[in-house]
Protein backbone atom coordinates (compact mmCIF):
# COMPACT_ATOMS: atom_id res chain seq x y z
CA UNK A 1 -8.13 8.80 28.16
CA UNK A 2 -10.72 9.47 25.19
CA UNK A 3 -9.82 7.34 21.98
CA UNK A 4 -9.41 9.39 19.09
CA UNK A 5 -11.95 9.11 16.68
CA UNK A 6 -10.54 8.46 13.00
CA UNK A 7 -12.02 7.61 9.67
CA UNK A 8 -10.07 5.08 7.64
CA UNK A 9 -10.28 6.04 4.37
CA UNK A 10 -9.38 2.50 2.04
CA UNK A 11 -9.71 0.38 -1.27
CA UNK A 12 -9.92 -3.18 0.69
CA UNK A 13 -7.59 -5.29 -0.29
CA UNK A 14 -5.11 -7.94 1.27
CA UNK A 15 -2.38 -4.99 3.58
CA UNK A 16 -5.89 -2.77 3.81
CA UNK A 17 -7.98 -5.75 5.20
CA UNK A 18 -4.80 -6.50 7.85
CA UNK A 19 -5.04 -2.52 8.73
CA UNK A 20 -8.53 -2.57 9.42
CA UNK A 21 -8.10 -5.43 11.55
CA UNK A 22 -5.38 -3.61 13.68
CA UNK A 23 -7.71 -0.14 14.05
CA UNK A 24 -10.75 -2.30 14.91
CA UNK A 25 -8.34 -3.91 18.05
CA UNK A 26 -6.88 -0.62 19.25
CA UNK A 27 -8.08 0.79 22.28
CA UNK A 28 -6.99 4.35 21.63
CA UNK A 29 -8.88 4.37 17.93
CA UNK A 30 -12.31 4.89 17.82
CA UNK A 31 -12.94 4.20 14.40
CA UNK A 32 -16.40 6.07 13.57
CA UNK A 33 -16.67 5.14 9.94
CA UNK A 34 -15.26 3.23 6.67
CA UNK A 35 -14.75 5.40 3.58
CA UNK A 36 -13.84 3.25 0.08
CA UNK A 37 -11.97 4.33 -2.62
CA UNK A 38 -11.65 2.37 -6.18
CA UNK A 39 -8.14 1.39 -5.86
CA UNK A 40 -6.97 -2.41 -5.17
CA UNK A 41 -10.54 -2.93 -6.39
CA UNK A 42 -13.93 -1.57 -7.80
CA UNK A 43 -15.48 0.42 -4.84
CA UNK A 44 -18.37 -2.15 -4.78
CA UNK A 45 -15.95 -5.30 -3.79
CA UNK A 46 -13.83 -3.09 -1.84
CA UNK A 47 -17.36 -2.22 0.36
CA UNK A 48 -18.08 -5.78 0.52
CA UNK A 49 -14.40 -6.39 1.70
CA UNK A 50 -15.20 -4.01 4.29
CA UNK A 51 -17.92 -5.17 5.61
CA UNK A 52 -16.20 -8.82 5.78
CA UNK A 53 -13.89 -7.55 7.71
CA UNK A 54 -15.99 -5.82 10.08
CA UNK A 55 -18.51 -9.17 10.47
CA UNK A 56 -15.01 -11.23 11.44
CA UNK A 57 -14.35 -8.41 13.95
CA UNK A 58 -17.76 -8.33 15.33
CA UNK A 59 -17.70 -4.39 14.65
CA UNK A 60 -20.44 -4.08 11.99
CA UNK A 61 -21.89 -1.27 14.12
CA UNK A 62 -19.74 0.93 11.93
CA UNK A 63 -20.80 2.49 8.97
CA UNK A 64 -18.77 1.57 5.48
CA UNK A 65 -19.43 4.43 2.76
CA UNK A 66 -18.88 4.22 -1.07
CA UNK A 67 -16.89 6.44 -2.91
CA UNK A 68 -15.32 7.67 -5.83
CA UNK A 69 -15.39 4.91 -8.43
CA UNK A 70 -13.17 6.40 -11.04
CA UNK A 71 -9.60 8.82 -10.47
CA UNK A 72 -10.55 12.53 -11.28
CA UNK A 73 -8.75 12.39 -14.28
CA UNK A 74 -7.04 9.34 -15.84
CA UNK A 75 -8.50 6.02 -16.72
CA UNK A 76 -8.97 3.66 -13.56
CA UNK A 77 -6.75 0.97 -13.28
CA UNK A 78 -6.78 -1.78 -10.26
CA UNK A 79 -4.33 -3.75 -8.69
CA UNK A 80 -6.66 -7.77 -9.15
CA UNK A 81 -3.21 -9.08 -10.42
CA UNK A 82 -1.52 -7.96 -6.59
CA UNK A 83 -5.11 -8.63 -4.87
CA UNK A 84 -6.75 -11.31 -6.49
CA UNK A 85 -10.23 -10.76 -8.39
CA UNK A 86 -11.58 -10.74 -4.65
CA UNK A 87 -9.55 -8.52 -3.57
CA UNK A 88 -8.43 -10.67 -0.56
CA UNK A 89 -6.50 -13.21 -2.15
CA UNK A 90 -8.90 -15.16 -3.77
CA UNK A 91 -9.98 -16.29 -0.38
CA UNK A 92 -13.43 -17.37 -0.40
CA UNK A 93 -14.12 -15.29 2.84
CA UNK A 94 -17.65 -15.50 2.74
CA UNK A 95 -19.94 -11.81 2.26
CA UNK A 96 -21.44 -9.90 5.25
CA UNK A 97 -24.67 -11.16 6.28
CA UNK A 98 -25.56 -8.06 8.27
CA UNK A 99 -23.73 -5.39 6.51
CA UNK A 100 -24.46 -2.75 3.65
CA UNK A 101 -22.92 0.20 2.54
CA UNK A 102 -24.65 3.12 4.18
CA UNK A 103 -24.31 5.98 1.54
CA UNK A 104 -21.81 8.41 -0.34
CA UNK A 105 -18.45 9.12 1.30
CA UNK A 106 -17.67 11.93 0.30
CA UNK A 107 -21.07 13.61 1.61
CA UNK A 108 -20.04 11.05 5.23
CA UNK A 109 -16.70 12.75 5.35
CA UNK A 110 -18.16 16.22 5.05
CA UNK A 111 -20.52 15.49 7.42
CA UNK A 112 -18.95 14.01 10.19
CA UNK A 113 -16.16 16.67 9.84
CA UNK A 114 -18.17 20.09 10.32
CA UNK A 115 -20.32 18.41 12.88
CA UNK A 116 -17.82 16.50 15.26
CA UNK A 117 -14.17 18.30 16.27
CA UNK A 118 -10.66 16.16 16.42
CA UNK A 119 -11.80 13.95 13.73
CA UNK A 120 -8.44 12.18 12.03
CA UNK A 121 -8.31 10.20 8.45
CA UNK A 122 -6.22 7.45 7.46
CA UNK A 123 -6.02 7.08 3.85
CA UNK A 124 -5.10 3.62 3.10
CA UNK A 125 -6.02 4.13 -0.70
CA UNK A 126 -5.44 6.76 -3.29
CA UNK A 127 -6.73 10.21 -2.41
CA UNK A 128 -9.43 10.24 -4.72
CA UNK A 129 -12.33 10.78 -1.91
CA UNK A 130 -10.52 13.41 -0.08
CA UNK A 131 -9.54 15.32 -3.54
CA UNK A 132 -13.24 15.25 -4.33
CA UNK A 133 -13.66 16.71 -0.26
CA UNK A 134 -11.72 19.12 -0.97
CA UNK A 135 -13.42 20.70 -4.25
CA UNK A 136 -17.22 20.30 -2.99
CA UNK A 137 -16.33 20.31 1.17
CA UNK A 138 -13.84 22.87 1.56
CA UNK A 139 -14.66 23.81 5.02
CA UNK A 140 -15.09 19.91 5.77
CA UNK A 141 -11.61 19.03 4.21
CA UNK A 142 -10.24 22.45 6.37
CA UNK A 143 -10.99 20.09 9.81
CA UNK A 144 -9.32 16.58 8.98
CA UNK A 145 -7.46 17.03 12.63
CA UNK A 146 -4.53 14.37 11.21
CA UNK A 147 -4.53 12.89 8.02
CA UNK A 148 -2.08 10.22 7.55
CA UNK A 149 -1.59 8.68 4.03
CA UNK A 150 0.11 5.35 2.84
CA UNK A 151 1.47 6.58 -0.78
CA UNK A 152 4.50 8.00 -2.37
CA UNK A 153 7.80 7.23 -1.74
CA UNK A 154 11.14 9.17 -1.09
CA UNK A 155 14.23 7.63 -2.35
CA UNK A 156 12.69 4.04 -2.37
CA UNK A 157 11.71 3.05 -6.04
CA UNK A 158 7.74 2.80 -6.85
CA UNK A 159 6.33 -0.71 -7.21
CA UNK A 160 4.03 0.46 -10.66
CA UNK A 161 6.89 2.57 -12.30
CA UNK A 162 10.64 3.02 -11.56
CA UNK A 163 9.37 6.08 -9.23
CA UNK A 164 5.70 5.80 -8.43
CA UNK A 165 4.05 3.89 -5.50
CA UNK A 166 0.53 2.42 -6.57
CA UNK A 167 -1.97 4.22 -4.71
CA UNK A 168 -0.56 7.68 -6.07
CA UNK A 169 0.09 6.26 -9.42
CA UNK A 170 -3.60 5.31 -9.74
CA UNK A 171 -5.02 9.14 -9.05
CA UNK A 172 -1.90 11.38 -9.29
CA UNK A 173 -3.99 14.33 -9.63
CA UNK A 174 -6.29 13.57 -6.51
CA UNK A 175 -2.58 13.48 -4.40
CA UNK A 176 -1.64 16.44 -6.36
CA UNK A 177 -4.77 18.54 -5.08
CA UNK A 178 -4.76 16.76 -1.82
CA UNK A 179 -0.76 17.88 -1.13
CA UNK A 180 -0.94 21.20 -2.49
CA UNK A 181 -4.06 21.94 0.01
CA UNK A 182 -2.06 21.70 2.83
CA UNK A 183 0.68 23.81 1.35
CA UNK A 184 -1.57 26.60 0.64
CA UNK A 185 -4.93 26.61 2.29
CA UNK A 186 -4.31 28.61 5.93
CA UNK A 187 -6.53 26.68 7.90
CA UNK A 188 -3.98 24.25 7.92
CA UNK A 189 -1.27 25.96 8.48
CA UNK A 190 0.86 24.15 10.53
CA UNK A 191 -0.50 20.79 9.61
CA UNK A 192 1.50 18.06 7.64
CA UNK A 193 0.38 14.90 5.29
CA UNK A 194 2.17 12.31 7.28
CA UNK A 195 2.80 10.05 4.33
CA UNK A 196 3.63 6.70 4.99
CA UNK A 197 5.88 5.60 1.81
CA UNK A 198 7.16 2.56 0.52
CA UNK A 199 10.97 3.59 2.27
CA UNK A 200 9.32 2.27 5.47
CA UNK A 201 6.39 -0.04 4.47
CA UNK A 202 8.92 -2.32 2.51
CA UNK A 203 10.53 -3.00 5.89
CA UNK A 204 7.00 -4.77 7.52
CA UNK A 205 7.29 -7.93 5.52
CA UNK A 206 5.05 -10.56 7.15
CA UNK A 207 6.83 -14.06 6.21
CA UNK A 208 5.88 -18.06 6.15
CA UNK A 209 7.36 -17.97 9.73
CA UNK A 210 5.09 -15.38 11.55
CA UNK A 211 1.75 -16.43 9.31
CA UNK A 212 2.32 -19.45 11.56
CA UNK A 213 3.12 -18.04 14.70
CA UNK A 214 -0.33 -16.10 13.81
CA UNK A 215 -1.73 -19.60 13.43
CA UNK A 216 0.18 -20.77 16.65
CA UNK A 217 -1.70 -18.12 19.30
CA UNK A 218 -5.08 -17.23 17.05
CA UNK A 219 -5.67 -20.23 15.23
CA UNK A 220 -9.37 -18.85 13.82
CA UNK A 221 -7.77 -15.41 12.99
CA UNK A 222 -4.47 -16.57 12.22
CA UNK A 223 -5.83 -19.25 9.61
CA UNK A 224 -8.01 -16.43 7.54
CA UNK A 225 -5.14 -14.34 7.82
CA UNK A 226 -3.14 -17.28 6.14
CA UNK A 227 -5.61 -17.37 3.46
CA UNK A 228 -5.81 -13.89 3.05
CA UNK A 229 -2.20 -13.56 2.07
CA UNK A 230 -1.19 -16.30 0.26
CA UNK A 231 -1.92 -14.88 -3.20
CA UNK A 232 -0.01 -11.95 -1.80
CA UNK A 233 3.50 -13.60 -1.11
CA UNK A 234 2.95 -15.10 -4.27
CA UNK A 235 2.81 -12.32 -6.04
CA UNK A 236 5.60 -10.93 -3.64
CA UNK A 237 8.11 -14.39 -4.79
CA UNK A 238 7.29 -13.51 -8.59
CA UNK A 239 7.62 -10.31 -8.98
CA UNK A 240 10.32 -9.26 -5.94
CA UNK A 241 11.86 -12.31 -5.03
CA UNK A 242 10.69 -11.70 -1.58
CA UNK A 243 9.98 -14.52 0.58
CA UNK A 244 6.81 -13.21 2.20
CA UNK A 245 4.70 -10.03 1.44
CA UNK A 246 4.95 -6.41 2.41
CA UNK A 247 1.81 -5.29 4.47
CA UNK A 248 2.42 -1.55 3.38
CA UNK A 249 -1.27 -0.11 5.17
CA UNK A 250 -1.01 -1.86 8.41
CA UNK A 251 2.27 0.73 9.44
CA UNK A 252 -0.13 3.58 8.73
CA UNK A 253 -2.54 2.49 11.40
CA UNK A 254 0.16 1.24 13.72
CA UNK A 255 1.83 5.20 13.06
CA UNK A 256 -1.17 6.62 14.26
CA UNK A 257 -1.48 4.93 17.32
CA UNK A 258 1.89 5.68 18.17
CA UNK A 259 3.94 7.94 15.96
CA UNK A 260 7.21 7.17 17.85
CA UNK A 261 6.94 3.66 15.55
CA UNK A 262 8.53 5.91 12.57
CA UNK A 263 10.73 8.60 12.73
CA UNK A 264 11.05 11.74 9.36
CA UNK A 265 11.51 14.80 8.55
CA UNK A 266 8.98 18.04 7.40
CA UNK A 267 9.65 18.96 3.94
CA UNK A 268 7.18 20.57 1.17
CA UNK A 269 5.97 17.66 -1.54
CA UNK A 270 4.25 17.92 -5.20
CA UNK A 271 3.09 14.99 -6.70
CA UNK A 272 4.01 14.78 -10.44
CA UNK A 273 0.26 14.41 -12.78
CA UNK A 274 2.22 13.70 -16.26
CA UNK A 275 4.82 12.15 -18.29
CA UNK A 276 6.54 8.81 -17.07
CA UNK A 277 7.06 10.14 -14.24
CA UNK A 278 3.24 10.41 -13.20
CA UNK A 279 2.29 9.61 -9.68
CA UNK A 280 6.02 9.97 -8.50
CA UNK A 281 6.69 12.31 -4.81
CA UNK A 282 8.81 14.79 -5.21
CA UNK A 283 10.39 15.69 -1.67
CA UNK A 284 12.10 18.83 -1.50
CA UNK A 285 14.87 17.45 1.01
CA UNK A 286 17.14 20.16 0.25
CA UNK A 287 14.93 23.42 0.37
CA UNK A 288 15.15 23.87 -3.37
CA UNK A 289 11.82 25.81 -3.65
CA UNK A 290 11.46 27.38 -0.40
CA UNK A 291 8.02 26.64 -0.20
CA UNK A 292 5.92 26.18 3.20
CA UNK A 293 6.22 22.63 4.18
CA UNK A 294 3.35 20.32 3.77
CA UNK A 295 4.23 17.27 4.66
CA UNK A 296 6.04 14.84 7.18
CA UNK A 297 7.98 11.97 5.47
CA UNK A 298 8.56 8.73 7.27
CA UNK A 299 12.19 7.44 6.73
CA UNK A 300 12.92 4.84 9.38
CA UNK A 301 10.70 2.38 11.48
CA UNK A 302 11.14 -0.26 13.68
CA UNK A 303 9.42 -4.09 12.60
CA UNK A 304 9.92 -5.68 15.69
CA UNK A 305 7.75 -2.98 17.50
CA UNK A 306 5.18 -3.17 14.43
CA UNK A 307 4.37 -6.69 14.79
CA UNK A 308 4.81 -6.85 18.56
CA UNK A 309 1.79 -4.34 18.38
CA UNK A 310 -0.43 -6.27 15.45
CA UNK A 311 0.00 -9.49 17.24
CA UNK A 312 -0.71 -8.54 20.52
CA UNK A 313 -3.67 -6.05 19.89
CA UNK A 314 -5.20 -8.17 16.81
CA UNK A 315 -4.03 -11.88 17.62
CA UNK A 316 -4.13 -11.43 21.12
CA UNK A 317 -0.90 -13.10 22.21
CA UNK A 318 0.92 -13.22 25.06
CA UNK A 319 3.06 -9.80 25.81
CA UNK A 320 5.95 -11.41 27.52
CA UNK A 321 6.39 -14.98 24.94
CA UNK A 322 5.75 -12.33 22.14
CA UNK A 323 8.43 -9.63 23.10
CA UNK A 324 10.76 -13.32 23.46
CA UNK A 325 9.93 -15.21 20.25
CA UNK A 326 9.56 -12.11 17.81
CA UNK A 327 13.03 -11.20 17.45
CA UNK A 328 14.05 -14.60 17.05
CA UNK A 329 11.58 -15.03 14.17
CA UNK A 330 12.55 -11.64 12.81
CA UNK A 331 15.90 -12.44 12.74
CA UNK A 332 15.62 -16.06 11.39
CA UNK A 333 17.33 -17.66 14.44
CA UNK A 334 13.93 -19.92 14.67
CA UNK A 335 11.16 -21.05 12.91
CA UNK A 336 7.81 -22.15 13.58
């Protein structure tokens, strides 16, 4: 079977560097280039996140793009106080030595979209890049074949406001264009926004206990990984009182492997652009507006068959001792 080709679209940081790692080990994804997005971080860290990653995958065949370096509207702010002023934890993971960005992103999605058919997105960042798509590339932005987005939330609570998630809080208006494409434009008619909110990222917490079962089968992944995240569940203990850190962009990828990881529901969704309310999803459960439906909200997922995938496919353990020690770890009835 053909892997489907997919551009992940990202602001690299900690969960986007782990989701990056998981496309670049799926079979099925063929991953034909690396859009950034100021977000986490400035786009010109985020592209030399990128290419990190891609060097400590051995995939810097790929192209990494630069994007939009301010939201279309409001002043940017980043998240270096969730991140680290690295982006990845205050790591030290050293630069590419191979790598450079390649050119615009914006002008990269347009392009690869009119010339090649059945090419997805995965927008790991705010929608800045694919707002801007859709104003100069309208055609281009009419062939994203899937676009799945990790943003928003439904009746979770945001993690920058009471009710906004961060990567729609930091260009409300770019999700705002972005969303109402899909419920008006009729060349995607039919299509949803599979948005990938904080109701089912907050349940993939990676903890102390599976860092070192990461450690235990991949020691030279397992120990950058480690680093990678420490900063991370700090900032998780401080401000959540979570023991561990929630890898929100990682379920995103996993989803689009294998969309039978979440289940949801179609309903249509605005993103609100003012007030204190800015960046928040509103999901018209109920019908209320009667509009056509534009998106496709994850609710429920399942962790155990999350990380049974990331370790397997990006750690490379053992199928069988996984599918036995994982729900023991999960469930705290062990630790390593």
């Amino acid at each position: 079977m053909n892997a489907r080709k997919v551009i992940l679209d990202c602001d690299p940081g900690i969960d986007d560097a782990l989701a990056l790692m998981l496309a670049l080990s799926l079979p099925g994804l063929d991953v034909v280039g690396i859009t950034v997005v100021c977000g986490n971080v400035p786009v010109e860290k985020g592209v030399k996140n990128a290419l990190k990653i891609l060097e400590l995958m051995n995939r810097t065949e790929i192209g990494v793009y630069a994007g939009e370096e301010t939201p279309l509207i409001r002043p940017y702010v980043d998240a270096k106080d969730t991140h680290g002023r690295d982006g990845l934890g205050e790591s030290g993971l050293a630069d590419s030595t191979v790598g450079q960005a390649k050119g615009d992103a914006v002008r990269f999605l347009a392009d690869i979209l009119l010339s090649q058919d059945d090419v997805s997105v995965i927008a790991l960042g705010p929608l800045t890049n694919l707002a801007r798509l859709r104003q100069e590339y309208p055609d281009a932005f009419a062939r994203i074949q899937n676009l799945v987005s990790m943003g928003g939330t439904y009746k979770a609570h945001g993690n920058c406001s009471p009710v906004a998630e961060y990567n729609y809080w930091c260009d409300p208006d770019a999700a705002a264009v972005v969303y109402e494409a899909y419920a008006s434009l009729p060349e995607l008619a039919g299509k949803r926004i599979h948005m990938i909110g904080l109701d089912v990222t907050r349940k993939i917490v990676l903890t102390p206990n599976l860092a070192a079962y990461m450690k235990r089968i991949n020691p030279h992944l397992g120990s950058v990984m480690e680093s990678i995240t420490r900063f991370y569940m700090d900032f998780h203990w401080e401000q959540e009182g979570i023991i561990g850190c929630v890898i929100n962009d990682p379920l995103a990828v996993a989803y689009f492997a294998d969309p039978s990881l979440c289940d949801g529901f179609d309903a249509y969704t605005s993103v609100e652009t003012e007030g204190l309310s800015f960046g928040q999803t509103l999901v018209d459960d109920h019908e209320i507006w009667k509009k056509p439906h534009n998106s496709h909200i994850l609710t429920k997922t399942d962790p155990y068959r999350f990380f049974l995938m990331f370790f397997c496919k990006v750690l490379g353990a053992n199928p069988a001792q996984a599918e036995s020690i994982l729900p023991q770890i999960l469930s705290g009835e062990v630790t390593v």
